[in-house]
Every structure is written in C-alpha cells, then in structure tokens.
N, C-alpha and C. Protein backbone atom coordinates (compact mmCIF):
# COMPACT_ATOMS: atom_id res chain seq x y z
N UNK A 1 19.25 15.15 10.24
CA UNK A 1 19.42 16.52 10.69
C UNK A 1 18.04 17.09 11.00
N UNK A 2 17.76 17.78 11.86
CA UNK A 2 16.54 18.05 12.25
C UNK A 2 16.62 19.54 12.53
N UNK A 3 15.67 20.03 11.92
CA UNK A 3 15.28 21.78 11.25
C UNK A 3 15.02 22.26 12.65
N UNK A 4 15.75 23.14 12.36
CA UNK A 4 15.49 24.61 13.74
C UNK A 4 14.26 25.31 13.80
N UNK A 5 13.68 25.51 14.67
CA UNK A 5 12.64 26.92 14.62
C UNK A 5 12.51 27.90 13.40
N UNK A 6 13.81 28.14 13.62
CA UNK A 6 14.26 29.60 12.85
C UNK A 6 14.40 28.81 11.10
N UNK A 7 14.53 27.54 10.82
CA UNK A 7 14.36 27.08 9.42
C UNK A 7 12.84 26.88 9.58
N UNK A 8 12.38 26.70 10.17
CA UNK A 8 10.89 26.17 9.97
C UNK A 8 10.32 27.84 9.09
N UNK A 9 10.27 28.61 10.55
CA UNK A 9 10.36 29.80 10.12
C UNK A 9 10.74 30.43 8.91
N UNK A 10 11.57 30.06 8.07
CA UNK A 10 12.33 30.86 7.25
C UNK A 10 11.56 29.83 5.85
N UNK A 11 11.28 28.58 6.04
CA UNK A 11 10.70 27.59 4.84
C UNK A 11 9.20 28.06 4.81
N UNK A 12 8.38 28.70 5.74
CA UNK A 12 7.07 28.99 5.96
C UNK A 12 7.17 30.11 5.30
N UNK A 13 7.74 30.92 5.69
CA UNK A 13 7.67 32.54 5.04
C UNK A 13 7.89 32.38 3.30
N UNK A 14 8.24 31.64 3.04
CA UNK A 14 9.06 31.90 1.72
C UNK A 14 7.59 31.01 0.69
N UNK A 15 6.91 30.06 1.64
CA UNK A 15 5.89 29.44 0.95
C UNK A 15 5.24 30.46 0.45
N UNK A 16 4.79 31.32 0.99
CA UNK A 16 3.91 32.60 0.09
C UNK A 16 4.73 32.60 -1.15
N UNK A 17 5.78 32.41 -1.40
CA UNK A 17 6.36 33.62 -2.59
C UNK A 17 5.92 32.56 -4.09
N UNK A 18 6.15 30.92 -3.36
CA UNK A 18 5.75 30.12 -4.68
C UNK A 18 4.76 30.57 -5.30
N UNK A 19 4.78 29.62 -6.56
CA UNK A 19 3.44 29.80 -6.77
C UNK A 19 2.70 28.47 -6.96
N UNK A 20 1.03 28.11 -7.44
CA UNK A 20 -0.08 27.36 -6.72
C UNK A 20 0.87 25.98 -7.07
N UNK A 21 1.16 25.43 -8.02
CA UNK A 21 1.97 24.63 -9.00
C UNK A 21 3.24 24.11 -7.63
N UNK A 22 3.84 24.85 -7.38
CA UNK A 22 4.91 25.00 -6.37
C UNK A 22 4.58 24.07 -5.45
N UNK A 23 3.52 24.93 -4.71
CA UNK A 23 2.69 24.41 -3.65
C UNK A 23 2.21 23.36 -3.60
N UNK A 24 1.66 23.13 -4.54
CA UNK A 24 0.64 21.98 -4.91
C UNK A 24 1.98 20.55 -5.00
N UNK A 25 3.18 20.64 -5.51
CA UNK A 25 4.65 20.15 -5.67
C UNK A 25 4.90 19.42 -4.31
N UNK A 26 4.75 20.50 -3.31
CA UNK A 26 5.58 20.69 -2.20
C UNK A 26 4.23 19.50 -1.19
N UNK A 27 2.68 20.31 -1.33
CA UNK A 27 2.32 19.04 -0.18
C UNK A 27 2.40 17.67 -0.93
N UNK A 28 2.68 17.10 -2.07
CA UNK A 28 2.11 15.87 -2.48
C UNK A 28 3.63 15.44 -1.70
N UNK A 29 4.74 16.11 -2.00
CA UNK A 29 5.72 15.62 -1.16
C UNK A 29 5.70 15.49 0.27
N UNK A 30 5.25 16.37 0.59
CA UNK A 30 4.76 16.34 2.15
C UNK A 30 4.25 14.72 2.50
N UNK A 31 3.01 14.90 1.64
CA UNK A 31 1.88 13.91 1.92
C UNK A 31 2.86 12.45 2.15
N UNK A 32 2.88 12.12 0.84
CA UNK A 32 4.07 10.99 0.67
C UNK A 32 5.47 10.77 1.65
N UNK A 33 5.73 11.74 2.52
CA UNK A 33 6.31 11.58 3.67
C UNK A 33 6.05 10.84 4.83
N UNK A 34 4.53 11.80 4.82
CA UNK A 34 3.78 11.19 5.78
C UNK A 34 2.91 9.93 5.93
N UNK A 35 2.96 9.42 4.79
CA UNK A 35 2.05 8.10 4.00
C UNK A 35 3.27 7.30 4.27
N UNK A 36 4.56 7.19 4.35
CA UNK A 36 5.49 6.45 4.59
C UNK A 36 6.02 6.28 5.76
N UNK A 37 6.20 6.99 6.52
CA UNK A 37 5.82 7.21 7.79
C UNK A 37 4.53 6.54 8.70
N UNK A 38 3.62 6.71 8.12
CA UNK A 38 2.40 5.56 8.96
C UNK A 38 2.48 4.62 8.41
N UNK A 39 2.89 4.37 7.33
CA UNK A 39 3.40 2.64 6.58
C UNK A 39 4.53 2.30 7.62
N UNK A 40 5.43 2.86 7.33
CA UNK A 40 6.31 2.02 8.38
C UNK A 40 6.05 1.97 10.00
N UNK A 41 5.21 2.81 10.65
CA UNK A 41 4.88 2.56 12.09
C UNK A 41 3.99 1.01 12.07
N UNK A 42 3.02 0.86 11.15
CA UNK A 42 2.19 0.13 10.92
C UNK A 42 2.97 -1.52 11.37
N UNK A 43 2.09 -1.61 12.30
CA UNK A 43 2.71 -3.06 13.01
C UNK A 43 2.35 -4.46 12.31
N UNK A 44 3.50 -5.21 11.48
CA UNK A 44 2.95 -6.17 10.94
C UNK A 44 2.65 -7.77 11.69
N UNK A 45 1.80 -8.68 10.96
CA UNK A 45 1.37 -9.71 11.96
C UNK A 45 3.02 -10.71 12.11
N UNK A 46 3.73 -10.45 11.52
CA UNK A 46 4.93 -11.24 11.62
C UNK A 46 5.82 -10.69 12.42
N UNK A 47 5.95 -9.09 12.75
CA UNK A 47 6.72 -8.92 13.91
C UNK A 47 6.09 -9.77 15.04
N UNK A 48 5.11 -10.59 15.27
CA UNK A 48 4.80 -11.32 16.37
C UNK A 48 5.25 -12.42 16.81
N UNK A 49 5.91 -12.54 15.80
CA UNK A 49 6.67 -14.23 15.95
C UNK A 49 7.34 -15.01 17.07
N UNK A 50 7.23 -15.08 17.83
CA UNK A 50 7.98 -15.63 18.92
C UNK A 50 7.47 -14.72 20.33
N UNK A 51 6.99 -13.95 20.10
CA UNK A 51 6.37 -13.30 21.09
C UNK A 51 5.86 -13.97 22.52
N UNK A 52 6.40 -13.73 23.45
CA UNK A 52 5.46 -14.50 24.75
C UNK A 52 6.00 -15.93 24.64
N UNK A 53 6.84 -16.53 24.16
CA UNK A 53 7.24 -18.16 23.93
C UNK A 53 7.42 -18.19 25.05
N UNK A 54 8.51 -17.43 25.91
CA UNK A 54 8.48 -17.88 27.50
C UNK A 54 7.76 -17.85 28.12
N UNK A 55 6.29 -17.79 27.79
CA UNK A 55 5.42 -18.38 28.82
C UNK A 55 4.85 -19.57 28.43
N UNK A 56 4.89 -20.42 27.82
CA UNK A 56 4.73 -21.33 27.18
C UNK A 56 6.32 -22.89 28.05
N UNK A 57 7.14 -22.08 28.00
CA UNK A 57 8.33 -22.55 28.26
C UNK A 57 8.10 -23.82 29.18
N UNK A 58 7.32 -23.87 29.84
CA UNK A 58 7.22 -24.65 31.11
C UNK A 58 5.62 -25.23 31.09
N UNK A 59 5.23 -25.20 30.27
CA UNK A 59 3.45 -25.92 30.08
C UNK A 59 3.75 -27.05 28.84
N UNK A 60 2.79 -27.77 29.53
CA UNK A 60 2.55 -28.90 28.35
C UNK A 60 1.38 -28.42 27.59
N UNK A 61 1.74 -28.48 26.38
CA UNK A 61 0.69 -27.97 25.67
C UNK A 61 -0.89 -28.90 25.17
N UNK A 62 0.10 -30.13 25.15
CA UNK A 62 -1.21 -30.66 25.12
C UNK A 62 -2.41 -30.90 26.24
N UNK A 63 -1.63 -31.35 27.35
CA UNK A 63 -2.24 -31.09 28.18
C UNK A 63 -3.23 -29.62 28.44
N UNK A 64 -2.35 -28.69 28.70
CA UNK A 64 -3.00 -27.13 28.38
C UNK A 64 -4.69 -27.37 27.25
N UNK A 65 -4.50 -27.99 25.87
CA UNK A 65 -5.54 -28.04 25.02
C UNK A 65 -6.49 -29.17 25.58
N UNK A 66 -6.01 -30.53 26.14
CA UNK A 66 -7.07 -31.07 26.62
C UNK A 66 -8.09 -30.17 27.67
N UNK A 67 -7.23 -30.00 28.99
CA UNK A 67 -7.94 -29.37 29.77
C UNK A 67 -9.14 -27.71 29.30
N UNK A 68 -8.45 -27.24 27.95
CA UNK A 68 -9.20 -26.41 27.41
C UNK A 68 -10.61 -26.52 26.93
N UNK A 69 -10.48 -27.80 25.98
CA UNK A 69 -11.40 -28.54 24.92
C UNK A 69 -12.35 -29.40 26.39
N UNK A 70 -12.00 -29.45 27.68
CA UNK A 70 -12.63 -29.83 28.65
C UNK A 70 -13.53 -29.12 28.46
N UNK A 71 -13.40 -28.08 29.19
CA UNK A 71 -14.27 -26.84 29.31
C UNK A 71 -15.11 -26.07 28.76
N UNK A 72 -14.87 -26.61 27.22
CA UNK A 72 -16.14 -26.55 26.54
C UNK A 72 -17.40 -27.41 26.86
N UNK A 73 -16.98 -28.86 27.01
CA UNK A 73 -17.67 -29.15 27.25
C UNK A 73 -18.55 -28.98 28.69
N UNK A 74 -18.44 -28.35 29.31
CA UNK A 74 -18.92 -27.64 30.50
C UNK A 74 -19.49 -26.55 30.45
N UNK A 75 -19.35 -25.86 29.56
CA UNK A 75 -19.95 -24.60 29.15
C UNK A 75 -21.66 -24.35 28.98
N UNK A 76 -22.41 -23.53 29.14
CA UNK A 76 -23.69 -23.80 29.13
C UNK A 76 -23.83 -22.94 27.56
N UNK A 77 -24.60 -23.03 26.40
CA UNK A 77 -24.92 -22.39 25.27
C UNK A 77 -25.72 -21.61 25.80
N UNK A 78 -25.62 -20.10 25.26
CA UNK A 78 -26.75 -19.15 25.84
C UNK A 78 -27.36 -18.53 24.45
C-alpha cells in the first residue's frame, strides 16, 4: 500500500508532538528500512551465472584460448 500526500502530511505533522526517545525509535526504524533496501538492490556475483552463454554458443573455446594465449605472445612489454 503506498502512502498518500495527505498521509505523508499528516505522519510529518504529528512528528513534532513525539518526544526525542520517539524520534530517535522512529529513524533507527527508518534507517533499517533503508539498510535493507540497498542490501537487497545490491547485485550479487551469482546473479551472473549464465549470463551472455549465447554468445559463447557457437565458438570453440579452445580454439578462442589458443588464439588468445597467441597474442600474448605478440605483445610488446612496456
């Protein structure tokens, strides 16, 4: 369910009336909302799993690594 204007409004006004204790209650909850919230956006290395396989689909891979490990050796050290 997602808060109206007019609740935002009406939860803001009323913050004055707490008191510091209240307040102090209310952001750690806040905080911890929001700490869970960038935890879960947080992209892990295992959603990667299979990622891009279809381009792979149609290459030989070894081949692909010889011709790679070629090119080192061609490389000039700077």
């Amino acid at each position: 369910m997602q808060a109206t204007r007019s609740d935002l409004k009406l939860i803001m006004d009323n913050l004055s009336r707490l008191n510091e204790t209240e307040r102090d209650e209310i952001m750690k909850v806040l905080q911890n909302l929001k700490e869970s919230e960038i935890e879960a956006k947080k992209a892990k290395i295992t959603n990667l799993a299979g990622l891009g396989k279809e381009m792979w689909h149609s290459i030989d891979v070894d081949k692909y690594l010889k011709d790679l490990r070629a090119e080192w050796d061609d490389r000039e050290i700077r």
